[in-house]
Protein backbone atom coordinates (compact mmCIF):
# COMPACT_ATOMS: atom_id res chain seq x y z
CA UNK A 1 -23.40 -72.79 -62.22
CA UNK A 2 -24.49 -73.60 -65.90
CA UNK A 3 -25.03 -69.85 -67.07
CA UNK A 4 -28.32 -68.44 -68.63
CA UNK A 5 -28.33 -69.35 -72.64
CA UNK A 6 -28.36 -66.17 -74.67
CA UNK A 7 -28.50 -68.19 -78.47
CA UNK A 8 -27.74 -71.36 -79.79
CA UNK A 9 -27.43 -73.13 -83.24
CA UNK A 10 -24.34 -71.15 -83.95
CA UNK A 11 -21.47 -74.26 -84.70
CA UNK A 12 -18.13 -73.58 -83.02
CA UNK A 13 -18.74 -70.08 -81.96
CA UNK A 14 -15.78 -67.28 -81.09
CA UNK A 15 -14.94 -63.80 -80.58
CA UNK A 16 -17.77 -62.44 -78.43
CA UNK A 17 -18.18 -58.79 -79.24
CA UNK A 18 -20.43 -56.25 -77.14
CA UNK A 19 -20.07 -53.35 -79.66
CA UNK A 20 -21.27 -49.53 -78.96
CA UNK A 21 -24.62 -50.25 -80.09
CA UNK A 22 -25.75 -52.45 -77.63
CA UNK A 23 -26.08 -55.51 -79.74
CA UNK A 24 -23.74 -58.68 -79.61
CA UNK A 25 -21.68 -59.97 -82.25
CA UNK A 26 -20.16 -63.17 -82.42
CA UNK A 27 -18.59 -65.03 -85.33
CA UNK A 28 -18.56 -68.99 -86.08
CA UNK A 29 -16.19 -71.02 -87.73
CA UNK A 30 -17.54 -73.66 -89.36
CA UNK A 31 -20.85 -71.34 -90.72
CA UNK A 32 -18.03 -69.18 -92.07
CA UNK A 33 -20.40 -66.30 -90.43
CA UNK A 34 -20.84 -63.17 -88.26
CA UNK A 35 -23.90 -63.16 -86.28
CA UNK A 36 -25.51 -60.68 -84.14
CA UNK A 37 -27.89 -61.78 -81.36
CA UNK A 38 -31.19 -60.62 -81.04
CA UNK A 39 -33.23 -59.32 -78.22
CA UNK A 40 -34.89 -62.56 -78.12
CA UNK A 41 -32.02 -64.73 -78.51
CA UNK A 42 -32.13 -65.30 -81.75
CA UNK A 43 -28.82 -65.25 -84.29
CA UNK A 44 -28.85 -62.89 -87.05
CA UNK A 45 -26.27 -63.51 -90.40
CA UNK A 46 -24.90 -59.82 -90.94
CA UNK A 47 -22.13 -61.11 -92.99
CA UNK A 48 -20.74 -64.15 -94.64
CA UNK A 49 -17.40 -65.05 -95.49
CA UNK A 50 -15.01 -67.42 -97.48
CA UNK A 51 -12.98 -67.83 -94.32
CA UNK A 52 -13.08 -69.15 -91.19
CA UNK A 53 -13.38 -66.68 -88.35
CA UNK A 54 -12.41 -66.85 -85.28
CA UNK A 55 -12.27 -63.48 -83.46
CA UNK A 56 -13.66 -60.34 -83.57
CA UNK A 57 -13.30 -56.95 -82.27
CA UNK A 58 -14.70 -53.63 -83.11
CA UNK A 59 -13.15 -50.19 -84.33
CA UNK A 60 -14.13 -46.49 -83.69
CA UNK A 61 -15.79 -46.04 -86.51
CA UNK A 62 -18.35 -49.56 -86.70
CA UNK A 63 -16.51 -51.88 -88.29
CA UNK A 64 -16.10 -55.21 -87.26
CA UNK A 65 -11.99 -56.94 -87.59
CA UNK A 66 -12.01 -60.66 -87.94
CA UNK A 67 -9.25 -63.12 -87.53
CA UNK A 68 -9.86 -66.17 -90.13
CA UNK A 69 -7.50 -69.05 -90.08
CA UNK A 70 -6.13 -70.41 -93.39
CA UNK A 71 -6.86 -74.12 -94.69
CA UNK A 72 -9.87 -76.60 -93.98
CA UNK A 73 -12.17 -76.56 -91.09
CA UNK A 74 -11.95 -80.06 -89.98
CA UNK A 75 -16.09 -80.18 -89.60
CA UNK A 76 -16.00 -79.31 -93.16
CA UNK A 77 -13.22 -80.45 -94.72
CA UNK A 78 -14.42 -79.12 -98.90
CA UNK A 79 -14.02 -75.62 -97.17
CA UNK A 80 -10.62 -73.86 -97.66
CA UNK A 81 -10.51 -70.45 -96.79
CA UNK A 82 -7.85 -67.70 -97.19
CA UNK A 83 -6.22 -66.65 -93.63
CA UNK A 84 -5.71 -63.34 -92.73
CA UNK A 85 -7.67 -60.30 -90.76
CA UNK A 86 -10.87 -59.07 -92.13
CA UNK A 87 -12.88 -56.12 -92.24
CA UNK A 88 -16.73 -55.85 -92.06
CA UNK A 89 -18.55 -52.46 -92.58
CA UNK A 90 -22.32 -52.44 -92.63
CA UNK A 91 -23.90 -52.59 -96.07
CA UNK A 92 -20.83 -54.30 -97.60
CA UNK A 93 -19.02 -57.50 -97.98
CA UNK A 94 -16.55 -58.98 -96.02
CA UNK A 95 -12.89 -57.30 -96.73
CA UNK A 96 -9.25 -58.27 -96.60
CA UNK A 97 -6.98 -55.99 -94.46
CA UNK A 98 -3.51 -58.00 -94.41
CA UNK A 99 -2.82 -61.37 -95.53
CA UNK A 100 0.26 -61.52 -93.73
CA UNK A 101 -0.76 -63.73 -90.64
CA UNK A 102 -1.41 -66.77 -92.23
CA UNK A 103 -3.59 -68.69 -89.05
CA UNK A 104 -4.37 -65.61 -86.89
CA UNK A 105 -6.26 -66.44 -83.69
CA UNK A 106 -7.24 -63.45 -81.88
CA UNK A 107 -7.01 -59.70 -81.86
CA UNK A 108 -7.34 -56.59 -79.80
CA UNK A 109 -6.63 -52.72 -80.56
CA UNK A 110 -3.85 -51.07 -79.08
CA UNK A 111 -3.08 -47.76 -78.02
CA UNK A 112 -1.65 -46.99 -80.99
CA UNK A 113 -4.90 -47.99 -82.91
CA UNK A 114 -2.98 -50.55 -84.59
CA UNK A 115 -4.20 -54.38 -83.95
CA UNK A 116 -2.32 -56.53 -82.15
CA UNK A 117 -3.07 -60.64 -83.40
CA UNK A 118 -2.15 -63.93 -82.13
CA UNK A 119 -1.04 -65.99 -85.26
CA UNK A 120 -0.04 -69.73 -83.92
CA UNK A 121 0.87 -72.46 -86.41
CA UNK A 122 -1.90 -74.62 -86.50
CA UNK A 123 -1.41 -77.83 -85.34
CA UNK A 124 1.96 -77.12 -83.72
CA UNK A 125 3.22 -75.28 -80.76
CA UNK A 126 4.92 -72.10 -81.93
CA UNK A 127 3.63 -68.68 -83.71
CA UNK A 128 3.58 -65.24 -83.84
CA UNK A 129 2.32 -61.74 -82.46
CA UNK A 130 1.36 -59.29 -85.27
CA UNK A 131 0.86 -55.47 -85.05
CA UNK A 132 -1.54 -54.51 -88.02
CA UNK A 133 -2.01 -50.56 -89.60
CA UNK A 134 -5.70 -50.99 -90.49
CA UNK A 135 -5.76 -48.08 -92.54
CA UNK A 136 -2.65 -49.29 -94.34
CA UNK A 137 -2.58 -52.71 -93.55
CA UNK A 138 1.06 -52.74 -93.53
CA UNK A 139 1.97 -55.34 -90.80
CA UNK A 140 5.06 -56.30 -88.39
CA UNK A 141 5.90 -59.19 -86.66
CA UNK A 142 6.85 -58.33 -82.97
CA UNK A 143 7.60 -61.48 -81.75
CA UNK A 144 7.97 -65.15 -82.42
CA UNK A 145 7.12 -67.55 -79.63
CA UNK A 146 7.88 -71.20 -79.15
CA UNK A 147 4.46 -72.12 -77.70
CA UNK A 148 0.83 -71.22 -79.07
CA UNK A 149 -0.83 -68.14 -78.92
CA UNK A 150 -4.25 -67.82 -78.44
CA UNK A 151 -6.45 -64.85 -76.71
CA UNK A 152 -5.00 -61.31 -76.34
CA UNK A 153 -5.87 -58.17 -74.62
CA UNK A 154 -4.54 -55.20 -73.25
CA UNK A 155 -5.04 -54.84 -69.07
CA UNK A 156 -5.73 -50.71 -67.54
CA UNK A 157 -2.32 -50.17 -67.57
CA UNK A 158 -1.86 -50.97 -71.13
CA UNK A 159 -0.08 -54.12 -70.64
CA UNK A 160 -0.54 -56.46 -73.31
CA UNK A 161 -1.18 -59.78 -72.09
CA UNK A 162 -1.18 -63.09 -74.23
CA UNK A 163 -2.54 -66.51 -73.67
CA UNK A 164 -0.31 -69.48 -74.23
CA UNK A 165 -2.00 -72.96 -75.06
CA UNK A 166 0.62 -74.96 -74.73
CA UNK A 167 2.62 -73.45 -71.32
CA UNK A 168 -1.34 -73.23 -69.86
CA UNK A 169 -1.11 -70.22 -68.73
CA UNK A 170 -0.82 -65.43 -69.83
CA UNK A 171 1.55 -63.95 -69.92
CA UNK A 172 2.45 -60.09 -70.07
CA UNK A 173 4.02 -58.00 -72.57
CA UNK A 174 5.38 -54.15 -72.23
CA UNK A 175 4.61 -52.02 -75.26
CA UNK A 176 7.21 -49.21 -75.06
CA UNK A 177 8.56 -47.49 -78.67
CA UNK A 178 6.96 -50.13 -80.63
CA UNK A 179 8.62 -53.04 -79.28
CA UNK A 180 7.56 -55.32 -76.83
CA UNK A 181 9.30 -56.63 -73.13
CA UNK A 182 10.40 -60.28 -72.71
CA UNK A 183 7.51 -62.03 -71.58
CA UNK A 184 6.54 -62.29 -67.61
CA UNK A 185 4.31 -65.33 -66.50
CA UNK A 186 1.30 -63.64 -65.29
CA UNK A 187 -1.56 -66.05 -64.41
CA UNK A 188 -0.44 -70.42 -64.27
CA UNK A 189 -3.92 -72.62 -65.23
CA UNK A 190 -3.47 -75.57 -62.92
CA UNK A 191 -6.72 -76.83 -65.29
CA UNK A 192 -7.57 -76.33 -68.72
CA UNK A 193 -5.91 -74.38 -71.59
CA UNK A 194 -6.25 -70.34 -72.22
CA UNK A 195 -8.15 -69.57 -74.71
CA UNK A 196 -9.98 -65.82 -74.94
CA UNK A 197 -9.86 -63.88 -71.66
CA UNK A 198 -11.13 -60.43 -70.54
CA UNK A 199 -10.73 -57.94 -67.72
CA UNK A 200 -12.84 -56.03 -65.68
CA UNK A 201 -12.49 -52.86 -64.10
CA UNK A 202 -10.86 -53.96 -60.52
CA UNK A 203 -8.14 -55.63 -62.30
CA UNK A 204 -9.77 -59.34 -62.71
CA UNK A 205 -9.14 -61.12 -65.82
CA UNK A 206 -11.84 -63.68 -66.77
CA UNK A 207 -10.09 -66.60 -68.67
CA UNK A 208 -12.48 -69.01 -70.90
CA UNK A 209 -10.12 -72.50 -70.28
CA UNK A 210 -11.12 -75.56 -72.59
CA UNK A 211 -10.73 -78.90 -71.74
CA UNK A 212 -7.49 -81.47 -72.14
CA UNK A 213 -7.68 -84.60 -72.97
CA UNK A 214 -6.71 -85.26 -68.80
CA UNK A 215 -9.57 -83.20 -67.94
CA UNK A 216 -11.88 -83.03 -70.82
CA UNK A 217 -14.41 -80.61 -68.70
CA UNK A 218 -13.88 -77.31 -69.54
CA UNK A 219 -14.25 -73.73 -67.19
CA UNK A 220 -14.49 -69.82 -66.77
CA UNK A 221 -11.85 -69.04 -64.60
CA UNK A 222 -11.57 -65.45 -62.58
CA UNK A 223 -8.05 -64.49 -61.30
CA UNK A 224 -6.73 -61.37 -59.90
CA UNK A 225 -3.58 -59.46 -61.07
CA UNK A 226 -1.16 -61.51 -59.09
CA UNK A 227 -2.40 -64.73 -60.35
CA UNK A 228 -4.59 -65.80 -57.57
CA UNK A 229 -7.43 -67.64 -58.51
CA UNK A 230 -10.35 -65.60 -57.38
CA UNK A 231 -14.06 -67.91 -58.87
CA UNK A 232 -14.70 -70.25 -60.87
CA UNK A 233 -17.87 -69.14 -62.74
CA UNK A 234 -18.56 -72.04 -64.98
CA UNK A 235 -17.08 -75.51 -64.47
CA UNK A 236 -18.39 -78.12 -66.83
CA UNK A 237 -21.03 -78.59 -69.04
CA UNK A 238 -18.71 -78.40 -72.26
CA UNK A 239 -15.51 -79.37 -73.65
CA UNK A 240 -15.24 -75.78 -74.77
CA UNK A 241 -16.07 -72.54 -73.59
CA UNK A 242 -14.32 -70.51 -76.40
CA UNK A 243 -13.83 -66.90 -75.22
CA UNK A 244 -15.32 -64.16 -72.45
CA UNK A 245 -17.03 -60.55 -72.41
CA UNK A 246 -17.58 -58.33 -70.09
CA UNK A 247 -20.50 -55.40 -70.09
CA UNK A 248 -20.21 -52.52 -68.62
CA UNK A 249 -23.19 -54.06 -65.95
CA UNK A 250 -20.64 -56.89 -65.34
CA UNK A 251 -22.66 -59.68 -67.31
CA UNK A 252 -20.02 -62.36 -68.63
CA UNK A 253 -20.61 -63.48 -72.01
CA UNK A 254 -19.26 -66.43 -72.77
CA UNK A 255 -19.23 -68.27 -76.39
CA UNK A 256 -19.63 -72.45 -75.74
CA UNK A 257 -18.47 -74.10 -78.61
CA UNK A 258 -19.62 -77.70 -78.41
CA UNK A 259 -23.13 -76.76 -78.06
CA UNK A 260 -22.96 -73.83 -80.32
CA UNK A 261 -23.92 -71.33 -77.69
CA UNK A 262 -23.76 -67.73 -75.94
CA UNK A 263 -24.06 -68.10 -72.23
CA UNK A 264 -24.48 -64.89 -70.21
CA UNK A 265 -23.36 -64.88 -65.98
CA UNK A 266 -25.55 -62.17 -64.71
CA UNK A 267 -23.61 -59.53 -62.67
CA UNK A 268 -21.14 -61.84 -61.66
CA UNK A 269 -18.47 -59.53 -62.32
CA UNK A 270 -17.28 -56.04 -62.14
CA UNK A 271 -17.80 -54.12 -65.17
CA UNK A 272 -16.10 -54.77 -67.94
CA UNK A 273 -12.61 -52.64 -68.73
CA UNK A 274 -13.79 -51.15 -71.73
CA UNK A 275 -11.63 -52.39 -74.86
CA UNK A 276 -9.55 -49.81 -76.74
CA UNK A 277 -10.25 -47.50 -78.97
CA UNK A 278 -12.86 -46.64 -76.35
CA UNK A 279 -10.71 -46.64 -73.56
């Protein structure tokens, strides 16, 4: 199954983002952009930044938190951007939060209403996991990891779960007084790498999986809470499906990074387990 395109021209797209309004937000990397996607497909700039972002996810109140890694996009190599997490409010420009993660990757709310962002070292196989006071932006490392971390989200049970790149597969994190648990494997990719991921409401967690050099074709993966594989819903077609939403009719959005595109699989999941704070 290819998937129904939603948009395309939008470079090396990330961070899919169904926010309380209905629309779709998505951000791109090498336009150093956030779009939102139209009713007819098409992409809409409601902000521009320095930076190059890479995730998104949206707070109580509207506003839009990016990830943007530091240094050059290798597409466009005379643009250096600051790393850090971002803020976007309607009507206004792009805002720093916390500079402290210096290549952040992803980010989800907690709980707590704090953030909680991957930061791997680009280009190597090791990083962090942040926790970030928005309204402060005071921020704490809770762990440091020898492999690379890439998509994060809490599961119903507020588990936090974490991809890693470089073991290929999630694993799972308790939260409990602020700290966090030794890690547990939770789901083993026998193809493809982690990248974003995304439950639904019966406990499935949707896992976009880019290609490896071994097996350049990349996939949307479905597996259950025991690590079962359940579906594949997309296999092929890319090198790089990027990252995975869920709406609450159980349409999978999917950003495709090679082609510069939002693909949408039509009720071919539950609902989607709706992200905090709106939990």
């Amino acid at each position: 199954m290819t998937g129904r395109t939603v948009a395309t021209g939008l470079g090396f797209v990330e961070g899919p983002t169904l926010r309380r309004s209905g629309t779709l937000a998505v951000v791109s990397l090498d336009h150093q952009r956030v779009y939102s996607i139209a009713a007819d497909g098409s992409p809409v700039v409601i902000a521009e930044t320095d930076a190059a972002p890479n995730g998104a996810t949206e707070g109580a109140d509207g506003t839009l938190y990016l990830t943007a890694f530091s240094g050059a996009w290798p597409a466009r190599p005379e643009c250096h951007g600051i790393g850090g997490i971002f803020a976007w409010r309607r009507g206004e420009r792009v805002q720093p939060v916390s500079l402290a993660p210096a290549a952040p990757n992803d980010l989800c709310f907690g709980p707590d209403g704090r953030l909680y962002v991957t930061d791997p070292v680009r280009g190597g196989s090791s990083g962090s996991l942040w926790r970030i006071d928005v309204e402060s932006g005071e921020a704490e490392v809770l762990a440091e990891v020898a492999w690379y971390p890439n998509g994060i989200a809490f599961d119903g049970d507020d588990t936090l779960w974490v991809a890693d790149m470089t073991g290929r597969r999630l694993v799972r994190y308790r939260v409990a007084a602020g700290r966090l648990s030794e890690p547990v494997d939770a789901v083993a990719l026998r193809r493809g790498r982690p990248d974003g991921f995304a439950f639904d409401v019966s406990g499935h967690v949707v896992v976009a999986a880019p290609g490896t050099p071994e097996q350049p074709a990349s996939s949307v993966q479905v597996f259950d809470a025991d690590g079962t594989l359940v579906e594949v819903l997309l296999d092929g077609g890319s090198t790089h499906h990027t990252n995975v939403a869920i709406s609450a009719a159980g349409a999978a959005y999917v950003t495709e990074a090679q082609h510069g595109r939002v693909l949408a699989l039509d009720g071919r999941c539950a609902p989607g387990l709706p992200l905090h704070p709106f939990r």
